[in-house]
C-alpha atoms as a PDB file:
ATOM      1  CA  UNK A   1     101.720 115.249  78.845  1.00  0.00           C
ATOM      2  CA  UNK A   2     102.894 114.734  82.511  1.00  0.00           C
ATOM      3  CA  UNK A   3      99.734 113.219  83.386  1.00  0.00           C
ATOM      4  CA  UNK A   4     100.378 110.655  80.104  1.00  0.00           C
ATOM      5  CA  UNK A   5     104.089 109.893  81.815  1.00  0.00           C
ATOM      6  CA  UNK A   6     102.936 109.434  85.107  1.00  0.00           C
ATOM      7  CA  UNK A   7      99.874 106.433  84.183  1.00  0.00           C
ATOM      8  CA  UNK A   8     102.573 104.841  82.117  1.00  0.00           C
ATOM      9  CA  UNK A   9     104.586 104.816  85.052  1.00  0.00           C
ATOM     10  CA  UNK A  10     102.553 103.329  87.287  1.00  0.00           C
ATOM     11  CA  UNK A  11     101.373 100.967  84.776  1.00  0.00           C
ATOM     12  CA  UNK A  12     105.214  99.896  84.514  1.00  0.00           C
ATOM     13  CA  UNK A  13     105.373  99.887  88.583  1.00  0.00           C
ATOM     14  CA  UNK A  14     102.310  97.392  88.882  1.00  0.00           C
ATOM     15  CA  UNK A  15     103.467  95.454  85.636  1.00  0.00           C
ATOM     16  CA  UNK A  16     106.546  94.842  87.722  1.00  0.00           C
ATOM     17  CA  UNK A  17     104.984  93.856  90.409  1.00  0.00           C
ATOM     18  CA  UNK A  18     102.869  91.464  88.751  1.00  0.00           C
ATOM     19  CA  UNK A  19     105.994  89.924  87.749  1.00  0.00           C
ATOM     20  CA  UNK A  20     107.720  90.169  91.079  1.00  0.00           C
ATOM     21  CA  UNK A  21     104.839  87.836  92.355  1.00  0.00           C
ATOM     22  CA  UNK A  22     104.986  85.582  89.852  1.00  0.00           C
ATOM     23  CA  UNK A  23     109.099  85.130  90.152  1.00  0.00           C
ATOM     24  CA  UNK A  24     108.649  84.641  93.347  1.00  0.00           C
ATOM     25  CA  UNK A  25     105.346  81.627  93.135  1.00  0.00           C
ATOM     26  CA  UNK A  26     107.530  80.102  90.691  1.00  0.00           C
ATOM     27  CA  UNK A  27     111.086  79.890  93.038  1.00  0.00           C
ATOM     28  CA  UNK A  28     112.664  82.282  90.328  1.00  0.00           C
ATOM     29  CA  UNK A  29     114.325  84.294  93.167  1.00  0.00           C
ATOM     30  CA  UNK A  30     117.518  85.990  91.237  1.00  0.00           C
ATOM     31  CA  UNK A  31     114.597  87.084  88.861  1.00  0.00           C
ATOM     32  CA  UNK A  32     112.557  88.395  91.791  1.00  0.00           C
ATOM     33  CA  UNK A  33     115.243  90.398  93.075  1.00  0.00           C
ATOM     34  CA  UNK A  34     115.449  92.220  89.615  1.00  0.00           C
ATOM     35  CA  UNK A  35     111.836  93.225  88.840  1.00  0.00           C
ATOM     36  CA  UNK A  36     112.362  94.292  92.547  1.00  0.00           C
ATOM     37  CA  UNK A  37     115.001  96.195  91.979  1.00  0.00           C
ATOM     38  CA  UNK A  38     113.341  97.903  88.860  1.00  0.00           C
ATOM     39  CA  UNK A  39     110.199  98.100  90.407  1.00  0.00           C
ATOM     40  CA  UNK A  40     111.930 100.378  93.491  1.00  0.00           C
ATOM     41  CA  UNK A  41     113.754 102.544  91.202  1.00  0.00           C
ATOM     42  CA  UNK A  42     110.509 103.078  89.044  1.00  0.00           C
ATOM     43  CA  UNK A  43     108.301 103.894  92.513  1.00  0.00           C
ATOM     44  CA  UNK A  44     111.171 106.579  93.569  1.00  0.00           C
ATOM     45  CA  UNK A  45     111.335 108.210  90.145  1.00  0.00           C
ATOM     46  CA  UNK A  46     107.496 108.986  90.047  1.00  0.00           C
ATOM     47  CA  UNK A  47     107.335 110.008  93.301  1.00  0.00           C
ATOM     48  CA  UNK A  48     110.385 112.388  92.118  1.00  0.00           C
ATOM     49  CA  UNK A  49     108.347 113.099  89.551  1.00  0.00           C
ATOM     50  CA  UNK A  50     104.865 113.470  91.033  1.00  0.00           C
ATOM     51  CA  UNK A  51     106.774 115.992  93.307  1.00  0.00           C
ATOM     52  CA  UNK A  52     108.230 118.048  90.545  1.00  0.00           C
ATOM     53  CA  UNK A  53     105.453 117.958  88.648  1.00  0.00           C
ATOM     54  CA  UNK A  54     103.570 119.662  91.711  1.00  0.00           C
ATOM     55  CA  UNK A  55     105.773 122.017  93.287  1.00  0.00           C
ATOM     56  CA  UNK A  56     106.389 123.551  89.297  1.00  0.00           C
ATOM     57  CA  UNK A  57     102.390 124.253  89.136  1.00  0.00           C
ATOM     58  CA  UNK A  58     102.308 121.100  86.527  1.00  0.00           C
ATOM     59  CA  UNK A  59      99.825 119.442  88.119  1.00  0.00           C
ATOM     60  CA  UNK A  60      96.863 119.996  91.139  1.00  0.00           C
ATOM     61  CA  UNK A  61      97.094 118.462  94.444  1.00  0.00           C
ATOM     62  CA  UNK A  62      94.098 115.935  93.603  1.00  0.00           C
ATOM     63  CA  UNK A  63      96.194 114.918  90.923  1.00  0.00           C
ATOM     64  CA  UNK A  64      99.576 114.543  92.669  1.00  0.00           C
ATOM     65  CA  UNK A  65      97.323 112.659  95.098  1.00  0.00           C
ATOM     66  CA  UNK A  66      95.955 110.439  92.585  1.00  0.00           C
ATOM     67  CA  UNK A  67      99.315 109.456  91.389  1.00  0.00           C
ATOM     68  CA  UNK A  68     100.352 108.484  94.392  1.00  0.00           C
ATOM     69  CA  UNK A  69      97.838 105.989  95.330  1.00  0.00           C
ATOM     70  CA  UNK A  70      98.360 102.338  95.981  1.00  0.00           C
ATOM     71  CA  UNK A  71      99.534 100.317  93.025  1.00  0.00           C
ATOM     72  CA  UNK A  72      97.907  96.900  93.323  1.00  0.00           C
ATOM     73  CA  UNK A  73      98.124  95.518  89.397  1.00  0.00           C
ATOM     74  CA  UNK A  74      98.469  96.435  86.103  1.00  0.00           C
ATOM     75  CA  UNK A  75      94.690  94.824  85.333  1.00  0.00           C
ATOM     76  CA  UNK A  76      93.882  97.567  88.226  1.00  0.00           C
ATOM     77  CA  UNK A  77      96.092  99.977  86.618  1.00  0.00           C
ATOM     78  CA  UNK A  78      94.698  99.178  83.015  1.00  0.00           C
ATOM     79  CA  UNK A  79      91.063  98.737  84.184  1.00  0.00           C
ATOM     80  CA  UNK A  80      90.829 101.751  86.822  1.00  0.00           C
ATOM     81  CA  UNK A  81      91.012 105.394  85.745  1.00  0.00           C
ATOM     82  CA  UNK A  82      94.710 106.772  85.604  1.00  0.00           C
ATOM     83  CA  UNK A  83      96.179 110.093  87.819  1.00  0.00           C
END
């Protein structure tokens, strides 16, 4: 179940970051600023929760490790295996 919340999380994270990049190619810069914004708070929340989620035996290091790789995009998210 954890494992479930935290791909969906990172799928959110890279989603917004997809559409960080595109706000910003197409001069929408009050946008940008939000899915930055969102995107922040999401990456701080599943590293709260990555950390939780280890330290209360929830999940192994190689997965806490996993979950805290890079995020590059959600076709990398969506294509590549999860945490």
């Amino acid at each position: 179940m954890i494992l479930d919340r935290i791909n969906l999380t990172r799928r959110l994270i890279a989603a917004l970051g997809d559409a960080l990049h595109l706000a910003h190619e197409n001069g929408a810069h009050d946008l940008a600023s939000d899915f930055y914004a969102l995107r922040d708070k999401a990456a701080r929340d599943l590293g709260e929760m990555v950390r939780n989620a280890f330290n209360n035996g929830g999940i192994s290091e190689v997965e806490a490790r996993s979950a805290m790789r890079p995020i590059y995009s959600a076709k990398n998210e969506t294509d590549g295996a999860g945490a």
